[in-house]
Protein backbone atom coordinates (compact mmCIF):
# COMPACT_ATOMS: atom_id res chain seq x y z
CA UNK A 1 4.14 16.29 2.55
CA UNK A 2 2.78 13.65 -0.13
CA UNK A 3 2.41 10.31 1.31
CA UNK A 4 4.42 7.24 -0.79
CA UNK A 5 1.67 5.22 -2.92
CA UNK A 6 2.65 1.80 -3.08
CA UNK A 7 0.45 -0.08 -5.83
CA UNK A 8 0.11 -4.09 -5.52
CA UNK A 9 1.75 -6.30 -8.01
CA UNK A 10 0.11 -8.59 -10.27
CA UNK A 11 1.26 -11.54 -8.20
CA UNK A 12 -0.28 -9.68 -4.79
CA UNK A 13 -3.78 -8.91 -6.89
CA UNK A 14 -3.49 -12.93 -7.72
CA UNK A 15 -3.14 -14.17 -4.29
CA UNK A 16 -5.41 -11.83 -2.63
CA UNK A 17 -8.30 -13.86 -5.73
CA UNK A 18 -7.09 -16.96 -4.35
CA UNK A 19 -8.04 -15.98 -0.99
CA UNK A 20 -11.32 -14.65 -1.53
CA UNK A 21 -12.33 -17.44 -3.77
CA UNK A 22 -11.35 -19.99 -1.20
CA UNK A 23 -13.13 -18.11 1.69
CA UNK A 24 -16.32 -17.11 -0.49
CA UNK A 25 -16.44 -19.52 -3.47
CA UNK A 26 -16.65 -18.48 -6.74
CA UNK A 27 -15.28 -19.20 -10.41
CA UNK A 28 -11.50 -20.14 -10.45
CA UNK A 29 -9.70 -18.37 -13.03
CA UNK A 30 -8.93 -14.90 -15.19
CA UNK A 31 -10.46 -13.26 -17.82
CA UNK A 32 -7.52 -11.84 -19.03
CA UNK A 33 -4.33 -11.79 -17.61
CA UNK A 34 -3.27 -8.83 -19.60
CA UNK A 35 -6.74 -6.77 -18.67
CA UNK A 36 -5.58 -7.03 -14.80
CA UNK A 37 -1.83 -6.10 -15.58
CA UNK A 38 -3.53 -3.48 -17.82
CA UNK A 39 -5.57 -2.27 -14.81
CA UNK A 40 -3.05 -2.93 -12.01
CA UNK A 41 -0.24 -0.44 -14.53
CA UNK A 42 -3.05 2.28 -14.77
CA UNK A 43 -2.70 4.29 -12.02
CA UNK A 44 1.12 4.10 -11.83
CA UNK A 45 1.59 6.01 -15.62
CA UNK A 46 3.05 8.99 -16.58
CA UNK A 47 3.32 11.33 -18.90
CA UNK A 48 6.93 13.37 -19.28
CA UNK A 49 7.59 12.43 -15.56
CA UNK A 50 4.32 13.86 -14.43
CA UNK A 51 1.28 11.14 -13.17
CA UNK A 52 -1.48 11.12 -15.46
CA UNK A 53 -4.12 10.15 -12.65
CA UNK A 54 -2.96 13.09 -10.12
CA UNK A 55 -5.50 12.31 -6.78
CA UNK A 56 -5.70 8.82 -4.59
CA UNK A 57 -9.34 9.10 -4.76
CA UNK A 58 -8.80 8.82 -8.91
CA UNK A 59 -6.44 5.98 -8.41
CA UNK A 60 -8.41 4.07 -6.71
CA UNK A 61 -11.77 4.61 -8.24
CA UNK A 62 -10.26 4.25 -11.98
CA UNK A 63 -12.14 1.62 -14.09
């Protein structure tokens, strides 16, 4: 049985920055906010129905 991946949204990647920056300090702000949609959409495509990153450990680790 394959467990259900969910993958954060770009608002949920944006909130969890906000937190860290106000609990650790830090420059406000993005790079790019098409680089971290880019990154956050990543894991999640396919190709003809079938994932093109196949294992979590590759999800998670993808740069």
């Amino acid at each position: 049985m394959s467990a259900v991946i969910r993958h954060p949204t770009v608002d949920a990647v944006l909130a969890v920055h906000h937190e860290v920056l106000s609990a650790h300090g830090g420059s406000p702000g993005l790079r790019s906010r098409e680089l971290l949609e880019s990154a956050i959409a990543a894991p999640q495509a396919t190709m003809m129905g079938v994932p093109m990153v196949c294992s979590l450990r590759a999800k998670v680790s993808r740069r």
